[in-house]
N, C-alpha and C. Protein backbone atom coordinates (compact mmCIF):
# COMPACT_ATOMS: atom_id res chain seq x y z
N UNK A 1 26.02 -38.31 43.87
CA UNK A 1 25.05 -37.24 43.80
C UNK A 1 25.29 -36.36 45.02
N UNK A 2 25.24 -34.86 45.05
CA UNK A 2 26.13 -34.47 46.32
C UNK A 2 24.55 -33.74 46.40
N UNK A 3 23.82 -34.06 46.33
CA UNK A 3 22.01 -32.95 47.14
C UNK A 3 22.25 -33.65 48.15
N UNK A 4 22.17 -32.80 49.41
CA UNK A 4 21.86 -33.03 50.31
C UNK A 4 20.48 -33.71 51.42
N UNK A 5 19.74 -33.29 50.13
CA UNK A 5 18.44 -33.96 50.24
C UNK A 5 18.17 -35.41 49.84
N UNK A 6 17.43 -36.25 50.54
CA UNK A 6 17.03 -37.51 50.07
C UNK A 6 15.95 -37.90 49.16
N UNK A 7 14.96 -37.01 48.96
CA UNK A 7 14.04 -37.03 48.00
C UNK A 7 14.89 -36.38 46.78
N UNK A 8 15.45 -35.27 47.26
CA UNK A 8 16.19 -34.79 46.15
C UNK A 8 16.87 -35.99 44.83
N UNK A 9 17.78 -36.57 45.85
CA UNK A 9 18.45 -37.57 45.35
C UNK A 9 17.49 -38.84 44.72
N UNK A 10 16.58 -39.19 45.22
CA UNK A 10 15.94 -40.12 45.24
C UNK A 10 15.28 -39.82 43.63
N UNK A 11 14.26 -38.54 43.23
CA UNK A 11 14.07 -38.13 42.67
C UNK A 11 15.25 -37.89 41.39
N UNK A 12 16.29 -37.38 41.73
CA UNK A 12 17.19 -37.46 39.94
C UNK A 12 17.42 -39.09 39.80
N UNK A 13 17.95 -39.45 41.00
CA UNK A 13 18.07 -40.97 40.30
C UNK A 13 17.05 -41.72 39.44
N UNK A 14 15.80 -41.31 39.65
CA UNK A 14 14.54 -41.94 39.08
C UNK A 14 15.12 -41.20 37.51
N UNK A 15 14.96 -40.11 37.54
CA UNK A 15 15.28 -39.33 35.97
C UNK A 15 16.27 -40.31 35.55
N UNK A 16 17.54 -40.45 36.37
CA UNK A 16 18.66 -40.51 35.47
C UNK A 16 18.27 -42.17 34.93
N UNK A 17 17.46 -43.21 35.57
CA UNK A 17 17.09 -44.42 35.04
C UNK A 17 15.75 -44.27 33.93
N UNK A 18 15.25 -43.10 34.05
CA UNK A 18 14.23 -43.45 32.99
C UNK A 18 14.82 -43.06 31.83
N UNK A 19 15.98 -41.98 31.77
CA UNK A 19 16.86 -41.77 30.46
C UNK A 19 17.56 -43.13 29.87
N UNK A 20 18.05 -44.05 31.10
CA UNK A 20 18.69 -44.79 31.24
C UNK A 20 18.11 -46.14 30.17
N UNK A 21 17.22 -46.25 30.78
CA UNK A 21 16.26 -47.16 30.42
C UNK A 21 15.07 -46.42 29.11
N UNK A 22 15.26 -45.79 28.53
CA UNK A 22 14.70 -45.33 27.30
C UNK A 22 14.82 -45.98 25.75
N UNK A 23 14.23 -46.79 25.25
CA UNK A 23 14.61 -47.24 24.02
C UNK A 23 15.38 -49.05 24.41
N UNK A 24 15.67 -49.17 25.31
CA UNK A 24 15.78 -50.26 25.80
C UNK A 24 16.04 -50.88 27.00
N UNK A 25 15.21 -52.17 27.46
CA UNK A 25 14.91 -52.92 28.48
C UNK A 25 16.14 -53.41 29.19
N UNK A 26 16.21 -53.30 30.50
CA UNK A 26 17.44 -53.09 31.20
C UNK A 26 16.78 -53.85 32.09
N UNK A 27 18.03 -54.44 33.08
CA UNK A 27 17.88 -55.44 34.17
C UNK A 27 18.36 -54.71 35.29
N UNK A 28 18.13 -55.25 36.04
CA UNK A 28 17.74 -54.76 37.80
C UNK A 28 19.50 -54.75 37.93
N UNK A 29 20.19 -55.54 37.45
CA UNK A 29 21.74 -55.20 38.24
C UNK A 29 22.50 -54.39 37.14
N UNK A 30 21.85 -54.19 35.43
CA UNK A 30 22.31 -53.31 34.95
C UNK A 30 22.17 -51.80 35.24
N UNK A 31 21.04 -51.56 35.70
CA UNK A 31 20.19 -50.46 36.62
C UNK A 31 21.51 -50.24 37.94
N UNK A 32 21.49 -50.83 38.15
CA UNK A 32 22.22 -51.02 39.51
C UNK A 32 23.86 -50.50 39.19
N UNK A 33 23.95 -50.83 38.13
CA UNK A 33 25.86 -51.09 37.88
C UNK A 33 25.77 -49.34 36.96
N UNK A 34 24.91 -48.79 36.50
CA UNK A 34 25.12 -47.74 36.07
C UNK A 34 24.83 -47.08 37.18
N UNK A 35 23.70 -46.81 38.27
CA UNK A 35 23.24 -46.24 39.29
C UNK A 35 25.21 -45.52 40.04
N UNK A 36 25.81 -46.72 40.48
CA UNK A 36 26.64 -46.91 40.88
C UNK A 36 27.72 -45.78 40.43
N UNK A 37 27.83 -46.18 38.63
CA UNK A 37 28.82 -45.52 38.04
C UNK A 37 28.55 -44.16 38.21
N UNK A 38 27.30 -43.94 38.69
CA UNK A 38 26.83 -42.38 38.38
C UNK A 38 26.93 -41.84 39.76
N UNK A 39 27.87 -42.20 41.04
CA UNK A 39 28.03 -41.79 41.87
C UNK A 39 27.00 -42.20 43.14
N UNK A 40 25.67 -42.80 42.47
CA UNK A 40 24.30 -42.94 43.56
C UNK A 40 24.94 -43.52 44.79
N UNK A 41 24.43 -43.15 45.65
CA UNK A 41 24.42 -43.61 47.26
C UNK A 41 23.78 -44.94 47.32
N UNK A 42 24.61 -45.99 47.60
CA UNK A 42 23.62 -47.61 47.33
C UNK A 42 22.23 -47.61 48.13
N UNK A 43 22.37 -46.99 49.34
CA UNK A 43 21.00 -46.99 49.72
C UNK A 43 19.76 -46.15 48.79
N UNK A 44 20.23 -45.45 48.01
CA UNK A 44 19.22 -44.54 47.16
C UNK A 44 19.39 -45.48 45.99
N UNK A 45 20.37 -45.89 45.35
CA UNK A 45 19.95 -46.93 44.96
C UNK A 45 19.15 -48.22 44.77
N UNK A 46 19.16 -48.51 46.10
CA UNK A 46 17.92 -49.86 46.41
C UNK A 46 16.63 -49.24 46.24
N UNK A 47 16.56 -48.27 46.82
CA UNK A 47 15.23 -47.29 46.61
C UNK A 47 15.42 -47.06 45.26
N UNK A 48 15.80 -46.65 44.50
CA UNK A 48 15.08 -46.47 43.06
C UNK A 48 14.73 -47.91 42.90
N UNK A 49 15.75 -48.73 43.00
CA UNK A 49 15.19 -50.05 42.34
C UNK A 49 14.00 -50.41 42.50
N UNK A 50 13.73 -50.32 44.20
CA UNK A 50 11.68 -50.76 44.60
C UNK A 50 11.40 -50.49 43.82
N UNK A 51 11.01 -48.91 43.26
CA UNK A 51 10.43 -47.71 42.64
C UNK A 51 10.03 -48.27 41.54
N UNK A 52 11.42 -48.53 40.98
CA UNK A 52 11.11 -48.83 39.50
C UNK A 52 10.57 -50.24 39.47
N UNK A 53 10.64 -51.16 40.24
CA UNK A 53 9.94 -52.36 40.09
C UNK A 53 8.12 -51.95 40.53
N UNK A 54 8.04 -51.25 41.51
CA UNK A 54 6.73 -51.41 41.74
C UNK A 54 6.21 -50.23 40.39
N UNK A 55 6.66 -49.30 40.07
CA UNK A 55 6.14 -48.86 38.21
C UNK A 55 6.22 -49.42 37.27
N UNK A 56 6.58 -50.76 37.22
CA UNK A 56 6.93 -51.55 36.19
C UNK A 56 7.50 -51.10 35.22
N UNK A 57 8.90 -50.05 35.64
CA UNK A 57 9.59 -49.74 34.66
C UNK A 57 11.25 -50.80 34.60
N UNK A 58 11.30 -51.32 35.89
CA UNK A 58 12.03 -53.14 35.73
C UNK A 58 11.49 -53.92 36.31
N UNK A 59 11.59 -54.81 35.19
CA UNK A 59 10.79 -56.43 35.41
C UNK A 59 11.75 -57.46 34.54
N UNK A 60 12.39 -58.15 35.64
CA UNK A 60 13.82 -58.98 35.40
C UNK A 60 13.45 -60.44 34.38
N UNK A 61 12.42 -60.74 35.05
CA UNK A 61 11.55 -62.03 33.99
C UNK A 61 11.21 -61.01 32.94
N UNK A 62 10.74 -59.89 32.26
CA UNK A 62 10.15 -59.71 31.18
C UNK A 62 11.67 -59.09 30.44
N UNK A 63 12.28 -58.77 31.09
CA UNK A 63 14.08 -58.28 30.52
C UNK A 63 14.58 -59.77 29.69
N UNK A 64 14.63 -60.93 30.76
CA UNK A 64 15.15 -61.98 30.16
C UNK A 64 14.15 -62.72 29.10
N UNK A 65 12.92 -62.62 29.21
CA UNK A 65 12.12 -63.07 27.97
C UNK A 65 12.57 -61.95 26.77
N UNK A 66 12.54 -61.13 26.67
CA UNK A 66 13.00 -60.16 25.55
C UNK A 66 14.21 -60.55 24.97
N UNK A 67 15.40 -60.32 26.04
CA UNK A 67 16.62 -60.48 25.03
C UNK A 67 16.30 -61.92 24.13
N UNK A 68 16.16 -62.55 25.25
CA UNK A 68 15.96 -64.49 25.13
C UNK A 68 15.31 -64.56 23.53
N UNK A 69 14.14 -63.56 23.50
CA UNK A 69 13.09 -63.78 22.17
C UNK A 69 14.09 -63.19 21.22
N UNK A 70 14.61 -61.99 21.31
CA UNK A 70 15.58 -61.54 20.53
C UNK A 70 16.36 -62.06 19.87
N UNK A 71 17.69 -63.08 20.91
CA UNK A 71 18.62 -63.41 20.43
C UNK A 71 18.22 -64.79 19.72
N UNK A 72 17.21 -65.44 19.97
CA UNK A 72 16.77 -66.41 19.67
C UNK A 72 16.27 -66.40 17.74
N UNK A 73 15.78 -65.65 17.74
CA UNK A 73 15.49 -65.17 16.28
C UNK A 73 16.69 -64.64 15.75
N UNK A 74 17.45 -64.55 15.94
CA UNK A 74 18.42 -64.38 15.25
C UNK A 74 19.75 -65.46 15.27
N UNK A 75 19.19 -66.66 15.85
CA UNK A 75 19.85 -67.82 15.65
C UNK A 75 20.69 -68.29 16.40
N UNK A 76 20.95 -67.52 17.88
CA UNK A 76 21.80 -67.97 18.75
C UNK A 76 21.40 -69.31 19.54
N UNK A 77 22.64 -69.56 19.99
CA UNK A 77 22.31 -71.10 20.62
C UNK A 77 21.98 -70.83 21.87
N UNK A 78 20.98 -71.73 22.93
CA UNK A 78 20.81 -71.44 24.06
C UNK A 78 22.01 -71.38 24.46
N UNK A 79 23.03 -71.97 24.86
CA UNK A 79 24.43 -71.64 25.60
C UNK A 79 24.85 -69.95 25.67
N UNK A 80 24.48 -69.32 24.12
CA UNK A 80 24.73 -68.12 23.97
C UNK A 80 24.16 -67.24 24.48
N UNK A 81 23.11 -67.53 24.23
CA UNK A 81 21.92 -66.95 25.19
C UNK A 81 21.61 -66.70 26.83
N UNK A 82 22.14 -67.86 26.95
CA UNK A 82 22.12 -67.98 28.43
C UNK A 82 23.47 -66.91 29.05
N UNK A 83 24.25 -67.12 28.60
CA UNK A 83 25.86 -66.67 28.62
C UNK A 83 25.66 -65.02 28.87
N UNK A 84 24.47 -64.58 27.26
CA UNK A 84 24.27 -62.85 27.39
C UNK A 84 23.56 -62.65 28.35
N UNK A 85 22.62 -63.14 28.96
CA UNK A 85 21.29 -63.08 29.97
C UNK A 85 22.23 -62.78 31.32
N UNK A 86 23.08 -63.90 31.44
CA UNK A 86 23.68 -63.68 32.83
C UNK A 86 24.43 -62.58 32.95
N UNK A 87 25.00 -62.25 31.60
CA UNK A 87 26.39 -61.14 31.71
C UNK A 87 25.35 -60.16 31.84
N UNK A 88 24.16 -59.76 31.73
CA UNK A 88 23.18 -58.69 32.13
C UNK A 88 22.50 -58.89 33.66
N UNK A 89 23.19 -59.59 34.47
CA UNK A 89 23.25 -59.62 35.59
C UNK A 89 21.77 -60.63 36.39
N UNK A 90 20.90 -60.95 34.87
CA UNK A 90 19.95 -61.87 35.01
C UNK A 90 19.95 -63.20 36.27
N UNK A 91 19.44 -63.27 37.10
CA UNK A 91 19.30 -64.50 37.68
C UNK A 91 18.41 -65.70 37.20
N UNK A 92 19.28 -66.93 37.38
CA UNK A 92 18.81 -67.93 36.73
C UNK A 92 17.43 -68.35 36.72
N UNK A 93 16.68 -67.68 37.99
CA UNK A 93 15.02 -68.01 37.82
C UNK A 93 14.68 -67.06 36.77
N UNK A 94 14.94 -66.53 36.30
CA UNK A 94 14.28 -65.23 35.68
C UNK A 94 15.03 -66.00 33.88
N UNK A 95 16.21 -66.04 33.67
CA UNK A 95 16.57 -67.03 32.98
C UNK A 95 15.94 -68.44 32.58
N UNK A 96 15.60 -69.07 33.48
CA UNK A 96 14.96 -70.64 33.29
C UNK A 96 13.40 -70.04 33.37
N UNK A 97 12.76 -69.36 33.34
CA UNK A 97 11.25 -68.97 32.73
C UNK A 97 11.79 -68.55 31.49
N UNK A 98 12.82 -68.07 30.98
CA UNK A 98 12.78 -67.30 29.59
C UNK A 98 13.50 -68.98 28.83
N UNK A 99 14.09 -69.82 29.59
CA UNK A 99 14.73 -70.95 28.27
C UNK A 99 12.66 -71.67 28.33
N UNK A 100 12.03 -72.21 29.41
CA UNK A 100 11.14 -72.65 29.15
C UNK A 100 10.09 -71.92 28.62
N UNK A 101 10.13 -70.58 28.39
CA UNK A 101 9.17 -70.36 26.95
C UNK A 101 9.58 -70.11 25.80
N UNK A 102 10.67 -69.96 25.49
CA UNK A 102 11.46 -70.73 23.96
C UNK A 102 11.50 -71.76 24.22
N UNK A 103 10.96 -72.98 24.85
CA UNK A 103 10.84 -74.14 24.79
C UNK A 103 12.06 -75.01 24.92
N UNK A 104 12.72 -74.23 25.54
CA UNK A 104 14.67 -75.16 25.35
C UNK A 104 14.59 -75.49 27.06
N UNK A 105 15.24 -76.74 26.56
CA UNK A 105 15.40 -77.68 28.12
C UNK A 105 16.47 -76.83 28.79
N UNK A 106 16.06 -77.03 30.11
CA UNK A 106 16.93 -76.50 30.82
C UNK A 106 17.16 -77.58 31.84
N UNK A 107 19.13 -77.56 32.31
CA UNK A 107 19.09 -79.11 33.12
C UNK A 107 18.83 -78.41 34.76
């Protein structure tokens, strides 16, 4: 982002994640890995991220309960599940709340 300004910047990055995040629920390091691709300054980066966590526009436990409920109804095996969760940059606490409310053991 070449504004010279920090609100400036701070401000499109918010736009460019709520486009981002429109129509579907995105995780804090997918947020992050497009932020990136889009040129953002990592420190304006971390700052959107607060942002968007304290607007509850990302919430990494309610990302991994979603896909989790998702893929689950449609018949995937926890292994599979677990497998897509992480490749969305999910961390395993946020993961192991979503296997223990589909009720699947986790070791």
């Amino acid at each position: 982002m070449s504004s010279s300004k920090p609100a400036n910047d701070l401000s499109r990055a918010l736009a460019m994640v709520g486009r981002y995040t429109r129509g579907r629920v995105r995780s804090s390091e997918e947020v992050l890995a497009y932020l990136r691709r889009r040129g953002v300054l990592p420190a304006t980066a971390a700052r959107v991220i607060v942002e968007c966590r304290a607007r509850g526009v990302l919430d990494d436990d309610t990302c991994a309960r979603l896909w989790a409920d998702h893929w689950a109804r449609r018949g995937y095996a926890w292994q599979a599940i677990h497998a897509k969760l992480t490749a969305k940059g999910l961390d395993e606490q946020a993961i192991g709340r979503a296997a223990r409310r589909l009720g699947t053991a986790v070791d």
